[in-house]
N, C-alpha and C. Protein backbone atom coordinates (compact mmCIF):
# COMPACT_ATOMS: atom_id res chain seq x y z
N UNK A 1 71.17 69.93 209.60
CA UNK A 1 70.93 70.47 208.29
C UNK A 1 70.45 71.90 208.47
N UNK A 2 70.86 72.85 207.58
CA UNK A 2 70.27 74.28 207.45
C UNK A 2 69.99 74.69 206.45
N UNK A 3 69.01 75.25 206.85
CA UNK A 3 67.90 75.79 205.10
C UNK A 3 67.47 77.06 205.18
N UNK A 4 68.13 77.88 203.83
CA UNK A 4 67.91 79.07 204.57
C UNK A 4 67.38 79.34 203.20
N UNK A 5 65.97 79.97 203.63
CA UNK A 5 65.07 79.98 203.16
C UNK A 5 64.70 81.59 201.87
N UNK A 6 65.52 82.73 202.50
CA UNK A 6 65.77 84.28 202.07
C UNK A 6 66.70 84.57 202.59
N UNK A 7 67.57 85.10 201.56
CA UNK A 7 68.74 85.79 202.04
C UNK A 7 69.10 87.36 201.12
N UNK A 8 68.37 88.27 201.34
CA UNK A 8 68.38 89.24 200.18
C UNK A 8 69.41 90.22 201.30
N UNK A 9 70.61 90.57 200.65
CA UNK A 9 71.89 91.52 200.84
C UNK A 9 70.72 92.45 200.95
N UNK A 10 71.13 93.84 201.67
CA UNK A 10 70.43 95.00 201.41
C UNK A 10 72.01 96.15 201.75
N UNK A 11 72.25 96.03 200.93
CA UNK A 11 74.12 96.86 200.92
C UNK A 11 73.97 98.21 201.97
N UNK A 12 73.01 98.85 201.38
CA UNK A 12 72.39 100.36 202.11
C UNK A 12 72.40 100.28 203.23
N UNK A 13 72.05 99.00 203.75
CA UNK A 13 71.75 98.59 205.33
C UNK A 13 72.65 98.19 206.08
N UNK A 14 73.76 97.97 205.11
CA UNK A 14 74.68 97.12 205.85
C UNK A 14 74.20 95.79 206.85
N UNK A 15 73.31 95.47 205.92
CA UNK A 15 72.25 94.10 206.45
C UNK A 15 71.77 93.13 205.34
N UNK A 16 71.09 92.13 205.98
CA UNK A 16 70.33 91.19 204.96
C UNK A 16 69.18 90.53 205.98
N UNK A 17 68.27 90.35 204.69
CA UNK A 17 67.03 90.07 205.15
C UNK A 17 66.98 88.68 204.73
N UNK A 18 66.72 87.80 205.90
CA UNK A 18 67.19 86.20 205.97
C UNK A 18 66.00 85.96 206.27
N UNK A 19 65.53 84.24 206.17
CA UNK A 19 65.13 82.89 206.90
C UNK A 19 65.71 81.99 207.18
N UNK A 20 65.54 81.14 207.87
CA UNK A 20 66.74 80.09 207.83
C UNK A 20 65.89 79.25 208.91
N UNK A 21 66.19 77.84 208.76
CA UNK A 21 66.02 76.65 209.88
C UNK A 21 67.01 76.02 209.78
N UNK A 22 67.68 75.71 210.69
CA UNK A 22 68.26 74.34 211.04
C UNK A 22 67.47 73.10 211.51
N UNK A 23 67.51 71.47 211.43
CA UNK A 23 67.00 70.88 212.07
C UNK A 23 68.16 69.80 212.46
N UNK A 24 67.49 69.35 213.71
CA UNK A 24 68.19 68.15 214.30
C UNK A 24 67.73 66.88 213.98
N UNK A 25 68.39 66.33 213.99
CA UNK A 25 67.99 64.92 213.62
C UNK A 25 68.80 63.55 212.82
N UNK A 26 68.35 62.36 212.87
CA UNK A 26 68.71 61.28 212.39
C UNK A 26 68.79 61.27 210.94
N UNK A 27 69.59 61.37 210.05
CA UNK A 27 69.23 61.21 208.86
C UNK A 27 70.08 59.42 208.27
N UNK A 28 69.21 58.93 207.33
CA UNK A 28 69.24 57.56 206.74
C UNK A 28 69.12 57.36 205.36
N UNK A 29 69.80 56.76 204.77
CA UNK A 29 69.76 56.53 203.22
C UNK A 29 68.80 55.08 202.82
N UNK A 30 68.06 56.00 202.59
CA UNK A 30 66.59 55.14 201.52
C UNK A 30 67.22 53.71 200.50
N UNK A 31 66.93 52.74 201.44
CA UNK A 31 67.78 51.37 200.44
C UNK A 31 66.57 50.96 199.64
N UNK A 32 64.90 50.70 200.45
CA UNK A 32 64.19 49.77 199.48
C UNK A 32 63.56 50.81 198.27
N UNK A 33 63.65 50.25 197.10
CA UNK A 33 63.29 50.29 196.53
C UNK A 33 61.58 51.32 196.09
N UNK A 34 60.89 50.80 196.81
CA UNK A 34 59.52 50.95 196.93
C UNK A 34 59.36 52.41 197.50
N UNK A 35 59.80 52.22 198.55
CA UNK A 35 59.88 53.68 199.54
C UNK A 35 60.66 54.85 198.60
N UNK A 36 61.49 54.07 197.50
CA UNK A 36 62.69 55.40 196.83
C UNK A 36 61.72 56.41 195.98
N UNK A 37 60.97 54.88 195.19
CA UNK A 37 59.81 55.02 194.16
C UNK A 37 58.96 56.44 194.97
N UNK A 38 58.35 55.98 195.84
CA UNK A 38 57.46 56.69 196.84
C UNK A 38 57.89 58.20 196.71
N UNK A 39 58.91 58.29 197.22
CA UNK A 39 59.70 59.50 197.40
C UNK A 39 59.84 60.21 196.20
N UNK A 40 60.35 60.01 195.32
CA UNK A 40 60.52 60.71 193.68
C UNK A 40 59.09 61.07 193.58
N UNK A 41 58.58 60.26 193.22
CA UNK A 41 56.99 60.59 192.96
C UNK A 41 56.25 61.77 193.88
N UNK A 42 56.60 61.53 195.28
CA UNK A 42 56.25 62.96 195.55
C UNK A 42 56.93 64.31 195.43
N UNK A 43 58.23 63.94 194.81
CA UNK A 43 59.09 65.00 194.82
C UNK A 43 58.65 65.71 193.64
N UNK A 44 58.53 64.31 192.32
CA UNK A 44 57.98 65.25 190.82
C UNK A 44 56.65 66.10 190.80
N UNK A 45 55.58 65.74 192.09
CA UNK A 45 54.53 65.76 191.72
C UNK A 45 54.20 67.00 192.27
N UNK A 46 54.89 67.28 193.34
CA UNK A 46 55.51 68.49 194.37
C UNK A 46 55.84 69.94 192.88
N UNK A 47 57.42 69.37 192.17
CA UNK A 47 57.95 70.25 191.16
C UNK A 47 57.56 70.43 189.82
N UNK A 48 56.87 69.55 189.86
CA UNK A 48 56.59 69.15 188.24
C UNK A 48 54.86 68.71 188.20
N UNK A 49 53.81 68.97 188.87
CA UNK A 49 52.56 68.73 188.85
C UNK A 49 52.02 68.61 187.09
N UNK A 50 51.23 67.56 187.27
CA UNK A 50 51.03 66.85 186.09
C UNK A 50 51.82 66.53 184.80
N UNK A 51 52.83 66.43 185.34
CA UNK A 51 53.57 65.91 183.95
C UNK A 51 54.03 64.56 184.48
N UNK A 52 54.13 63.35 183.91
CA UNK A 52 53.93 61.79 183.88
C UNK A 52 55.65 62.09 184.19
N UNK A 53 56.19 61.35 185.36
CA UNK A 53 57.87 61.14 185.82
C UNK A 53 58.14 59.94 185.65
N UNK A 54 57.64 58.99 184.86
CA UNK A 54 57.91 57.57 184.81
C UNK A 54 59.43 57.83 184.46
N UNK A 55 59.23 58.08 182.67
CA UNK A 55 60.47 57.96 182.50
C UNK A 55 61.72 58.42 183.37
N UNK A 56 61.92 59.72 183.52
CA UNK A 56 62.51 60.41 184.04
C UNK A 56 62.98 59.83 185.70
N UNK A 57 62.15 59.21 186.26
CA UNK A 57 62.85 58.63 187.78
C UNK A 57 62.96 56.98 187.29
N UNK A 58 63.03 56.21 186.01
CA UNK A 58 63.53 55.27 185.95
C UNK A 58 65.03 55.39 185.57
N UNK A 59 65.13 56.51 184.72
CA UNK A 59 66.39 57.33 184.36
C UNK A 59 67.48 56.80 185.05
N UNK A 60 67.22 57.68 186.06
CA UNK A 60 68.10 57.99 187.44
C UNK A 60 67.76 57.06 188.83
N UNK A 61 66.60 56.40 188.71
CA UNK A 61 66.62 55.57 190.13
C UNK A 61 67.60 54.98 190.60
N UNK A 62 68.76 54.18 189.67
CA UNK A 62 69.74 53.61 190.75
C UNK A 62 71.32 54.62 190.62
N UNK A 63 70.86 55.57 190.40
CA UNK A 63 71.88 56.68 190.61
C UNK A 63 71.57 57.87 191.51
N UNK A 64 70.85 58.17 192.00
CA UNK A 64 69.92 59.13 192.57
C UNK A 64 70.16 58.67 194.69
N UNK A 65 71.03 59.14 195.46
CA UNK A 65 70.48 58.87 196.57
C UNK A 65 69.46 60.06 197.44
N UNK A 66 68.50 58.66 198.06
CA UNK A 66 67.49 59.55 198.69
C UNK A 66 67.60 59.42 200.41
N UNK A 67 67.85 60.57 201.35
CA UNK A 67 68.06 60.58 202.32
C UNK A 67 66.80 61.13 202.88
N UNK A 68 66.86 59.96 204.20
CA UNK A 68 65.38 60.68 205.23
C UNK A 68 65.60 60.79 206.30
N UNK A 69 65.68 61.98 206.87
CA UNK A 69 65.70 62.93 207.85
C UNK A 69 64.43 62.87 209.27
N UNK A 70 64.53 62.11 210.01
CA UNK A 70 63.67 61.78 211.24
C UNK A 70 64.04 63.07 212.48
N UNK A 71 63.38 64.17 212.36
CA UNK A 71 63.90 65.10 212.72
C UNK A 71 63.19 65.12 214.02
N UNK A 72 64.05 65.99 215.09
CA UNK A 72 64.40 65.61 216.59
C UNK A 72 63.61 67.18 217.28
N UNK A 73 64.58 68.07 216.16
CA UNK A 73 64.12 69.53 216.72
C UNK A 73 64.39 70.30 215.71
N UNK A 74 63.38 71.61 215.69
CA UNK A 74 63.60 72.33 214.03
C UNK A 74 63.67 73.91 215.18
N UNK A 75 64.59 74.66 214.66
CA UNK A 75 64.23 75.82 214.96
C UNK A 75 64.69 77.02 213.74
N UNK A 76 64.51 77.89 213.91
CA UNK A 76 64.13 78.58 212.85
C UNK A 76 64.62 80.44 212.92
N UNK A 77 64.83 81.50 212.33
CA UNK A 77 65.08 82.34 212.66
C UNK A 77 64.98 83.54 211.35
N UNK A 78 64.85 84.76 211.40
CA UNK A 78 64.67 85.82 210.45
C UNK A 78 64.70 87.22 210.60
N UNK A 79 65.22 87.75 209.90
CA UNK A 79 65.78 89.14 210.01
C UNK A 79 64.06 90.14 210.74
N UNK A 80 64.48 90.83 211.83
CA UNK A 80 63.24 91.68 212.40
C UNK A 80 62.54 92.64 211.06
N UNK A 81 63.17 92.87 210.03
CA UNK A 81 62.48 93.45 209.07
C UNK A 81 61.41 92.69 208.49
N UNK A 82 61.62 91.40 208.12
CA UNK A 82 60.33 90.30 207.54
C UNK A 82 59.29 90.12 208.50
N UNK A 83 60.02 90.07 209.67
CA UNK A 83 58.53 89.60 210.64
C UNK A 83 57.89 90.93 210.88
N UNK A 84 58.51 92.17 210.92
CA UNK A 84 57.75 93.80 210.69
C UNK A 84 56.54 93.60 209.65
N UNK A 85 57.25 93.11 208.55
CA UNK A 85 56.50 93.08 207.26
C UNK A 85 54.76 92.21 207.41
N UNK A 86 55.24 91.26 207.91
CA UNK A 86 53.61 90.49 207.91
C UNK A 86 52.43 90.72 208.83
């Protein structure tokens, strides 16, 4: 999987100012129930802090797949201008 985190074009530069990870790993599709529950709930509570997700992940619970990622090795990378910056 890769996640790239900033990607701002800078045309002038004939460059772009990136983040990005890839990770390695096992990924598995979330069957029970309980664990799916688990998961949404931290996802709303993560995007959506204090607003009640009942409704909203009963909605979609058996339409919704949730994949979990048992990751092996993460590495990571970014344009020398961002890491200048901090």
């Amino acid at each position: 999987m890769c996640v790239v985190g900033k990607d701002d074009v800078i045309p002038g530069e004939f460059t772009s100012y990136f983040r990005s990870l890839i990770v390695f790993g096992k990924a598995e599709i979330v069957e029970d129930e309980t664990d799916r529950l688990e998961a949404l709930h931290l996802l709303c509570n993560k995007y959506s802090p204090g607003i009640d997700p009942t409704d909203e992940i009963a909605r979609f619970l058996k339409t919704v797949c949730i994949v979990r990622i048992d990751i092996d090795l993460i590495t990571g990378k970014e344009a020398i201008e961002l890491t200048r910056q901090r």
